[in-house]
C-alpha atoms as a PDB file:
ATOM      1  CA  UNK A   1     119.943 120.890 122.132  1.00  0.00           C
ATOM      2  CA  UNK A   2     116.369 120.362 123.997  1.00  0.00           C
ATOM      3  CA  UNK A   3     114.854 121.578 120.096  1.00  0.00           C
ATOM      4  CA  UNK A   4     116.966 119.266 117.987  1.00  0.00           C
ATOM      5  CA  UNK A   5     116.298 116.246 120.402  1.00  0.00           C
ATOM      6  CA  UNK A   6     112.116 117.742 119.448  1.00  0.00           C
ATOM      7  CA  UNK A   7     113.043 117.928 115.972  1.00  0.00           C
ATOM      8  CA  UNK A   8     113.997 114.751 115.575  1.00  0.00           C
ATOM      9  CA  UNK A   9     111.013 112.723 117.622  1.00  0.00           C
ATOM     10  CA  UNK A  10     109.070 114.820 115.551  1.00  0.00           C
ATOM     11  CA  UNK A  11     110.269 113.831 112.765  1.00  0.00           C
ATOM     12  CA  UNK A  12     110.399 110.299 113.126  1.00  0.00           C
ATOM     13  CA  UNK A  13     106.916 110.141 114.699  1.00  0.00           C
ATOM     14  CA  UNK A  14     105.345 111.845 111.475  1.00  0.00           C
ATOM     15  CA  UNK A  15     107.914 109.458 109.559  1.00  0.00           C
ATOM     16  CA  UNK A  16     106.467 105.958 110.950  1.00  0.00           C
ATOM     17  CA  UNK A  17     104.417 104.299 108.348  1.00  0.00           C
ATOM     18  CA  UNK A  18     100.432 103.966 109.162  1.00  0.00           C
ATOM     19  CA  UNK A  19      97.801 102.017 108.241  1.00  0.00           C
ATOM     20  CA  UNK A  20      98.249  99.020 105.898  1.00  0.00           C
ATOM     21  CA  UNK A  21     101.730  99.965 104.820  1.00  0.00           C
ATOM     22  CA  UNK A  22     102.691  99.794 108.919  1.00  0.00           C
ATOM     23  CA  UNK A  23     100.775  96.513 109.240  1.00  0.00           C
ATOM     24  CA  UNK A  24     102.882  95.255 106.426  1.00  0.00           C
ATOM     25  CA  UNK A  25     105.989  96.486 107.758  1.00  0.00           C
ATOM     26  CA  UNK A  26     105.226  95.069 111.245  1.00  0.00           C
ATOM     27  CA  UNK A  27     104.467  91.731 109.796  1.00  0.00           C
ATOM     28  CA  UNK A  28     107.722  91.414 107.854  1.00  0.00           C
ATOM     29  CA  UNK A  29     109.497  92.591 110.889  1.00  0.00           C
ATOM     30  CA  UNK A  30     108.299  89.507 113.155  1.00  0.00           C
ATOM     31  CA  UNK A  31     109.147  87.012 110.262  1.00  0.00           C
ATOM     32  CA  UNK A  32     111.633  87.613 108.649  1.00  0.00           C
ATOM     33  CA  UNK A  33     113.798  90.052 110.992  1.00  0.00           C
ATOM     34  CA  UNK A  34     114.745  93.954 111.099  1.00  0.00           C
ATOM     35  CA  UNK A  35     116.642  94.208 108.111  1.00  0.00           C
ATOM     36  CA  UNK A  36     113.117  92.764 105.886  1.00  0.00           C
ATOM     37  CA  UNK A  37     110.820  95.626 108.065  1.00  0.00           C
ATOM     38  CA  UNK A  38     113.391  98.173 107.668  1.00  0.00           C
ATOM     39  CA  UNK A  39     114.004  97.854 104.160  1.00  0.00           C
ATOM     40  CA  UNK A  40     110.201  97.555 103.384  1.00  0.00           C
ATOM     41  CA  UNK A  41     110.219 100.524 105.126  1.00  0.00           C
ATOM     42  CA  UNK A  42     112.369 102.454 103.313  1.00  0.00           C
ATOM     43  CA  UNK A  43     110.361 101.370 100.736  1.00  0.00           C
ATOM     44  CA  UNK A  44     107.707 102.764 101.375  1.00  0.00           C
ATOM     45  CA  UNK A  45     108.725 106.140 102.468  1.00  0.00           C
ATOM     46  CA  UNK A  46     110.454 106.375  98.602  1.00  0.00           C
ATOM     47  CA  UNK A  47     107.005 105.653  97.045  1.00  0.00           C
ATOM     48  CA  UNK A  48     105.478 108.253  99.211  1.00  0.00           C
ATOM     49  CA  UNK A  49     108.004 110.615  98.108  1.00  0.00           C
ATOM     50  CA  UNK A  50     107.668 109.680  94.437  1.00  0.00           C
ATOM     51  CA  UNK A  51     103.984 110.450  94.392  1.00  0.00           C
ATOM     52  CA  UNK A  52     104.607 113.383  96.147  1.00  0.00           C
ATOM     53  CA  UNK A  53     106.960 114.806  93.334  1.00  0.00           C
ATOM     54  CA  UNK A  54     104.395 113.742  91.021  1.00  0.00           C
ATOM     55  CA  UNK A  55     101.429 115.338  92.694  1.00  0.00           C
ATOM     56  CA  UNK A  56     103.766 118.592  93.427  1.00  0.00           C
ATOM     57  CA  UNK A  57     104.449 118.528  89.563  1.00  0.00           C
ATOM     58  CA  UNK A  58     101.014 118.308  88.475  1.00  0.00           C
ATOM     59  CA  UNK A  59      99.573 120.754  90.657  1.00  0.00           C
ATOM     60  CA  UNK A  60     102.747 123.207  89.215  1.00  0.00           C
ATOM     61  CA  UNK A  61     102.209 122.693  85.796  1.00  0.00           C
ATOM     62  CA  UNK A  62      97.985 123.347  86.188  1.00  0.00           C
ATOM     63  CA  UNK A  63      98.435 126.596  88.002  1.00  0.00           C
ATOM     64  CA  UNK A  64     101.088 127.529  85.744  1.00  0.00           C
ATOM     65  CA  UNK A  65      98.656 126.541  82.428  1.00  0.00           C
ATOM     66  CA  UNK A  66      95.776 128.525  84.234  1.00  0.00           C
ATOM     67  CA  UNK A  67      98.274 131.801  84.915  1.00  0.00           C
ATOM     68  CA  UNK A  68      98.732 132.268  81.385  1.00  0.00           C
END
């Protein structure tokens, strides 16, 4: 139990999002309310994981090119 409660602040610590992304987040938060900051949020998480596939994708298909 004491490594899944770990797991999880981990987790969310490496989850929260930093720099101007978190600034917007906060800011939409105090104005317009939790449901705005969470859902910008979530937001922004998705795009990170978009580029991420994309990056992921690239760097498959240029090793693969340079194998052959």
């Amino acid at each position: 139990m004491e490594y899944l409660m770990r797991g999880i602040l981990i987790g969310l610590l490496f989850g929260l999002p930093v720099g101007a992304v978190g600034a917007l987040t906060v800011q939409r938060t105090w104005n317009s309310g939790i449901r705005s900051g969470l859902l910008t949020g979530l937001g922004s998480s998705a795009a990170d994981c978009c580029y991420a596939c994309v990056g992921a994708f690239g760097l498959t298909l240029i090793s693969d090119f340079l194998l052959r």
